[in-house]
Protein backbone atom coordinates (compact mmCIF):
# COMPACT_ATOMS: atom_id res chain seq x y z
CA UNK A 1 0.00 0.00 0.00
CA UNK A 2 1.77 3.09 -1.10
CA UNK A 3 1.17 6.58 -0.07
CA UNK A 4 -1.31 7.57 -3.39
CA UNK A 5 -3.34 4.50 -2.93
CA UNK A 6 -4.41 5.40 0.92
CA UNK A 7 -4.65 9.08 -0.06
CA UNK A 8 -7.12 7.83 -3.22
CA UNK A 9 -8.93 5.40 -0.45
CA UNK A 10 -9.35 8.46 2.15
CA UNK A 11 -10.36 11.14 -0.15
CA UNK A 12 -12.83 8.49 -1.57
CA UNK A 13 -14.09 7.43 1.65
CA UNK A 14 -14.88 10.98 2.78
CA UNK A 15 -16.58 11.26 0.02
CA UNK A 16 -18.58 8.46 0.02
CA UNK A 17 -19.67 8.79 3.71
CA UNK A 18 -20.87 12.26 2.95
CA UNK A 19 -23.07 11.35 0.32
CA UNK A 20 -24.51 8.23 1.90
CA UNK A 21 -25.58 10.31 4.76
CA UNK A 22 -27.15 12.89 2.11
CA UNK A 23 -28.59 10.80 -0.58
CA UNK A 24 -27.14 7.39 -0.82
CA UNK A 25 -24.45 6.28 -4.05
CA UNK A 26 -21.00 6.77 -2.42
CA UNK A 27 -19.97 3.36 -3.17
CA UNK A 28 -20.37 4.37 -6.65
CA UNK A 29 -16.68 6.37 -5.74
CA UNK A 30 -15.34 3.52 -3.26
CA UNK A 31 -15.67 0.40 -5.46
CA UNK A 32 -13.81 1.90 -8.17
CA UNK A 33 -11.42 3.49 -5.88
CA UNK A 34 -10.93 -0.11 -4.60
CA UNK A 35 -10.27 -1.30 -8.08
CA UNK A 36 -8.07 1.34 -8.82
CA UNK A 37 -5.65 0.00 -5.95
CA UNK A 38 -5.65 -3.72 -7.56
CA UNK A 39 -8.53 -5.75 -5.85
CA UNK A 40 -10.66 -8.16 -8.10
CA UNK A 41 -14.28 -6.99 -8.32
CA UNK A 42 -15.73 -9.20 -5.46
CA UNK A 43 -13.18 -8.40 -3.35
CA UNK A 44 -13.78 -4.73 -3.60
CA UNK A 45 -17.76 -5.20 -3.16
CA UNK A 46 -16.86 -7.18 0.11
CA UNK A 47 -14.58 -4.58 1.31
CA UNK A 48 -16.24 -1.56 0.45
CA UNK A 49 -19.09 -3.13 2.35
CA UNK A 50 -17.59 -3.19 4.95
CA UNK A 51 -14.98 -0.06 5.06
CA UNK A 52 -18.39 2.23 4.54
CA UNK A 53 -20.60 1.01 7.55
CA UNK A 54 -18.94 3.59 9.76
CA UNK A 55 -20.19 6.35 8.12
CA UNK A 56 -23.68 4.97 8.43
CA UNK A 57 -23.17 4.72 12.06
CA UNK A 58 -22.38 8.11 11.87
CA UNK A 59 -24.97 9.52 9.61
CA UNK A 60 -27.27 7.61 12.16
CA UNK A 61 -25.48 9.83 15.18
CA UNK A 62 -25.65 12.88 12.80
CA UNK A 63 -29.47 12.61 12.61
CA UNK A 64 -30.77 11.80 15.74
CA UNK A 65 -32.76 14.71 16.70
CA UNK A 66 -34.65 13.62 13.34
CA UNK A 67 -34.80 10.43 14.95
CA UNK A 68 -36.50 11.90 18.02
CA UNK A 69 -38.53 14.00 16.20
CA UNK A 70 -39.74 10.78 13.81
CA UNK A 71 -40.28 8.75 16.88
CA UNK A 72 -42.55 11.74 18.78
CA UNK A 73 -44.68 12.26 15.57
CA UNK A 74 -45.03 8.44 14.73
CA UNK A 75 -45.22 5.21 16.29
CA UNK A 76 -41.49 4.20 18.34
CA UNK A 77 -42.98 0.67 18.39
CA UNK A 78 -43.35 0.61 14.58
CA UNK A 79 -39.99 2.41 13.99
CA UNK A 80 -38.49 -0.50 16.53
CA UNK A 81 -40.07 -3.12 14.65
CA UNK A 82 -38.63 -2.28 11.54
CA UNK A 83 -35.55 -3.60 12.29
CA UNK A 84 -35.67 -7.63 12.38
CA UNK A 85 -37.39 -6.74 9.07
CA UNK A 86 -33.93 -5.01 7.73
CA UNK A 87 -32.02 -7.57 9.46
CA UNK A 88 -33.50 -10.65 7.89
CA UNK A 89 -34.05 -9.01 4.48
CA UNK A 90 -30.37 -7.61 4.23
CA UNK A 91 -29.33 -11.35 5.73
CA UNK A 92 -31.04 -12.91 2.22
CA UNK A 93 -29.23 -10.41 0.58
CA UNK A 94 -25.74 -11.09 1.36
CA UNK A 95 -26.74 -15.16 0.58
CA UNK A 96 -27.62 -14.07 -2.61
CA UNK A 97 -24.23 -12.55 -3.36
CA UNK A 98 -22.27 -15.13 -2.05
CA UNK A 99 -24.13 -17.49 -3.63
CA UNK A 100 -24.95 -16.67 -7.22
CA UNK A 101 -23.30 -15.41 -10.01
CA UNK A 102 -22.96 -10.94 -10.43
CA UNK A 103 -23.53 -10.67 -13.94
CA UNK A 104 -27.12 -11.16 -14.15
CA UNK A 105 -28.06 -8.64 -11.40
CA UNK A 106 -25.45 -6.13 -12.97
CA UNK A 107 -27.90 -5.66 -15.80
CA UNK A 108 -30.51 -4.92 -13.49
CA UNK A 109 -29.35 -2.50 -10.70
CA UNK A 110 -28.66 0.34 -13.68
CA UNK A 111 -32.63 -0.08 -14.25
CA UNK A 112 -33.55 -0.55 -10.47
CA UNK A 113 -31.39 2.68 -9.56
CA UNK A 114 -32.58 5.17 -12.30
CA UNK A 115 -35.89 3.51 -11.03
CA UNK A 116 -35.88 4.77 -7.91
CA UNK A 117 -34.59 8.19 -8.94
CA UNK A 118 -37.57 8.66 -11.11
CA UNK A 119 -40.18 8.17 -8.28
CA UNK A 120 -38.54 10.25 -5.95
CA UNK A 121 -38.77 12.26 -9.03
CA UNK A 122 -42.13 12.69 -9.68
CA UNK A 123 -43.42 11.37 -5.81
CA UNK A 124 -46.41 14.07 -5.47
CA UNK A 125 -47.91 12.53 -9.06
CA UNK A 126 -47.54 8.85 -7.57
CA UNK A 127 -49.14 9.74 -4.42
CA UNK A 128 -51.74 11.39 -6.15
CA UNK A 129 -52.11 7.97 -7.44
CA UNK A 130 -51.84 5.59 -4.11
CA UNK A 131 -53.26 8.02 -1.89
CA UNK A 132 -51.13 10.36 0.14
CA UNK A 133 -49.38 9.13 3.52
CA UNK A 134 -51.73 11.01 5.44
CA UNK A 135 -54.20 9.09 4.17
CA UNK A 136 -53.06 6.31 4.57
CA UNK A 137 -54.65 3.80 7.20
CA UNK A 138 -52.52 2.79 10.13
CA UNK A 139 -52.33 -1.17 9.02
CA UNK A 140 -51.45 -0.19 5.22
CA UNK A 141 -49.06 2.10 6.37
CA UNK A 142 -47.52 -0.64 8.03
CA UNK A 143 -47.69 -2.81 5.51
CA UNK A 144 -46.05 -0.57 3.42
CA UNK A 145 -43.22 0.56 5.65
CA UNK A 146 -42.25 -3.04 6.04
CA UNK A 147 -42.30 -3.64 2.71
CA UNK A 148 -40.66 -0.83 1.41
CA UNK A 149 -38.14 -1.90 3.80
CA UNK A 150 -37.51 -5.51 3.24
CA UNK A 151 -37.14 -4.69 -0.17
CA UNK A 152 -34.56 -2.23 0.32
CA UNK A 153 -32.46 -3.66 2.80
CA UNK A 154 -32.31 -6.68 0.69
CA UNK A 155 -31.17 -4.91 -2.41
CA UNK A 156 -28.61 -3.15 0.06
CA UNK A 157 -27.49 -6.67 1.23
CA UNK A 158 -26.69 -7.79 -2.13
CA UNK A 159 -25.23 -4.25 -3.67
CA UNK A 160 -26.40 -1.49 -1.87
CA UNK A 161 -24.73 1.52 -4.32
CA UNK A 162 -27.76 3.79 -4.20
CA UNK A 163 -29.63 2.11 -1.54
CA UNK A 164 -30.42 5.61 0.13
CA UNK A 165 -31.77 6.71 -3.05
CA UNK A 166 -34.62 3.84 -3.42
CA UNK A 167 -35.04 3.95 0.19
CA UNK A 168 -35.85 7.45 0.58
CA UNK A 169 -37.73 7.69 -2.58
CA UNK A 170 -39.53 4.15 -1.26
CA UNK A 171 -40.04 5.89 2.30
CA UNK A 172 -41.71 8.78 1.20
CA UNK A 173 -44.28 7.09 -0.14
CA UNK A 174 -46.03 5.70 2.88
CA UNK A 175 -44.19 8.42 5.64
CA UNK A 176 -45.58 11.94 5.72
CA UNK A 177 -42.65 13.39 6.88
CA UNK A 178 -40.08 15.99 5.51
CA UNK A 179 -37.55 15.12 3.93
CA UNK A 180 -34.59 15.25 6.60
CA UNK A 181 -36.88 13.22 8.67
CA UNK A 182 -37.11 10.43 5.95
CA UNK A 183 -33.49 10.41 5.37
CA UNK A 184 -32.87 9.84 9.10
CA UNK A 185 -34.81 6.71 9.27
CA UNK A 186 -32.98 5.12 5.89
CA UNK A 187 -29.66 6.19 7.84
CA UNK A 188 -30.79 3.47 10.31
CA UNK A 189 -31.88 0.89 7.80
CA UNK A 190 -28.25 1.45 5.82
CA UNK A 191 -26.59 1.23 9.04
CA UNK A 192 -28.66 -2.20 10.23
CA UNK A 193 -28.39 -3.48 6.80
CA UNK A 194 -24.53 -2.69 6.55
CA UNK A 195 -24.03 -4.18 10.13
CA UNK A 196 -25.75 -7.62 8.73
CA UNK A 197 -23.00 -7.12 5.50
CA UNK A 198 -20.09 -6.66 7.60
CA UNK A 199 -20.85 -10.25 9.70
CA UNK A 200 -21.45 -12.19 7.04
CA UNK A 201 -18.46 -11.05 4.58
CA UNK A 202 -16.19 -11.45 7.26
CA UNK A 203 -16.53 -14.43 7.78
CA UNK A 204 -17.11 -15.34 4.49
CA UNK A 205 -16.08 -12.90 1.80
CA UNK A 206 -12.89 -12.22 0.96
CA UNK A 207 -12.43 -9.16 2.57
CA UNK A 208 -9.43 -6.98 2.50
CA UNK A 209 -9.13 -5.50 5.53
CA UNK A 210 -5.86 -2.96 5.29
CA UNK A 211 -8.40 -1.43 3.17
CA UNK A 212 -11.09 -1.29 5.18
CA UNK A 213 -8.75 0.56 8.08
CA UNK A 214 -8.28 3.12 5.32
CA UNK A 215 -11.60 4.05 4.02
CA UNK A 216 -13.62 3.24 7.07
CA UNK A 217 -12.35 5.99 9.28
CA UNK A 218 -12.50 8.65 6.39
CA UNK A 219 -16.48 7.21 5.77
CA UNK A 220 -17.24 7.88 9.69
CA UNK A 221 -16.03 11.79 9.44
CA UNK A 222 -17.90 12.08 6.08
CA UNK A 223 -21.18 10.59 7.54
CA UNK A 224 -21.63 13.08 10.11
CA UNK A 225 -20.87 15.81 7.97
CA UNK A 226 -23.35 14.51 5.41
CA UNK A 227 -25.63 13.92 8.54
CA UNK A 228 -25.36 17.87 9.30
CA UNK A 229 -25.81 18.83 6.23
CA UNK A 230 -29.19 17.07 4.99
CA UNK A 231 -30.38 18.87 7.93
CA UNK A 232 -29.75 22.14 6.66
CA UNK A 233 -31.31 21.49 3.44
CA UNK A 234 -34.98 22.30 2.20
CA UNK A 235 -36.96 19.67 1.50
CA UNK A 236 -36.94 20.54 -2.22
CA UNK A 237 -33.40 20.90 -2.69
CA UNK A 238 -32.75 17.51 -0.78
CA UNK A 239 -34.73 16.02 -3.11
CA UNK A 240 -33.51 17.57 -5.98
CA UNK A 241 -29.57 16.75 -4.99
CA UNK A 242 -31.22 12.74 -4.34
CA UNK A 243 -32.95 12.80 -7.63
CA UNK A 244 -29.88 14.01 -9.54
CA UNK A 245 -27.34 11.94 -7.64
CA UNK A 246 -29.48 9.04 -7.98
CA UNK A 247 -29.89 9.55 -11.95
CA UNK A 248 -26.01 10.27 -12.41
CA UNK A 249 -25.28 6.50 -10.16
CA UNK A 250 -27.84 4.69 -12.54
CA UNK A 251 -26.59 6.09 -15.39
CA UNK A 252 -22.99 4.86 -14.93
CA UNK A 253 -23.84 1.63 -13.73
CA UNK A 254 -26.16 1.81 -17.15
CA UNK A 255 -22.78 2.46 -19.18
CA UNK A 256 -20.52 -0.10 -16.84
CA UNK A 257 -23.21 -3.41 -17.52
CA UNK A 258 -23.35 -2.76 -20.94
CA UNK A 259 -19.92 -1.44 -22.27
């Protein structure tokens, strides 16, 4: 490890942490950082699994009075009970990478990413269409917090570049709640799902973990100043940095799976 490869891993690890805690994607600059210092493509997912978890914990820290705030206006019982769904959901995840063959679900995140930037996009039209969370009755909104969730943390199990983005964009949906307050609440889902990652890759991915003492300490100062900093923002421009973020990530995953 020479001195431009950790300064390439730090720099990208602030970087990602930051935006994870914002809008969700920086693995989008880790992987290829990763690859850029010689790992093999699985070896680089398992890492940067792992080396980014940190900053979740702190984008979690970052937004807590969100947290409280979420909790007070909502149901702490149904926040709590959100978790074993993450957990389990994010544990079928990480089977599914160990397990099967890449290549098939490389063609598909591009799609499932520019997906989820394009109903954060145009959220007020689609709740127009399912009824607004306000609306909502307490059992379907529920339903569909659980299911927005399992859904989630298992893509974030298997992948999880842009996780925040379909989470938040998911999240809104059935939550009527600003937008800092939504973002919170996927900062704990990231973090449970990434705590369910780091287990099972180390004991059974190939995980490199000089790297991961790199990156993960740069991704824990970037995810509290990402944290900070999605509280500061408007709802509108929030969305507007997750929607554009989000398009920009599925777009070069677009060009990676098919050039």
């Amino acid at each position: 490890m020479n001195p431009s490869n950790i300064a390439v891993l730090s720099v990208a690890g602030l970087a990602a942490g930051t935006i994870n805690a914002i809008a969700g994607g920086g693995s989008l600059i880790t992987f290829p950082a990763l690859i850029a210092t010689g790992l093999p493509p699985v070896a680089a997912n398992v890492t940067n699994t792992t080396a980014v978890f940190p900053g979740y914990v702190a984008a979690v820290h970052g937004s807590r009075t969100d947290l409280a705030d979420l909790a007070r206006d909502g149901s702490r019982r149904l926040l709590l009970s959100l978790g074993p769904t993450s957990v389990v959901a994010a544990g079928l995840g990480c089977a599914l990478l160990l397990l099967t063959p890449a290549e098939a679900f490389n063609l598909v995140v591009p799609f499932l990413v520019l997906g989820a930037a394009a109903v954060l996009a145009f959220q007020d039209r689609l709740r127009r269409l399912v009824g607004h969370p306000r609306d909502l009755s307490p059992r379907r909104q529920r339903l569909g917090l659980h299911g927005m969730v399992f859904l989630g943390s298992l893509y974030g199990g298997y992948f999880g570049a842009a996780l925040g983005v379909m989470l938040v964009a998911a999240l809104g949906l059935v939550l009527d709640q600003s937008m800092a307050r939504v973002s919170a609440l996927k900062n704990v889902i990231s973090a449970l799902g990434g705590l369910v990652g780091v287990l099972a890759f180390a004991l059974f991915g190939p995980v490199d973990w000089v790297d991961v003492a790199i990156v993960a300490p740069a991704a824990l100062v970037g995810g509290y100043v990402g944290a900070r900093l999605a509280r500061r923002l408007p709802s509108a421009m929030l969305k507007t940095v997750i929607v554009v973020f989000g398009s920009v990530v599925g777009l070069v995953l677009l060009y990676r799976a098919f050039f």
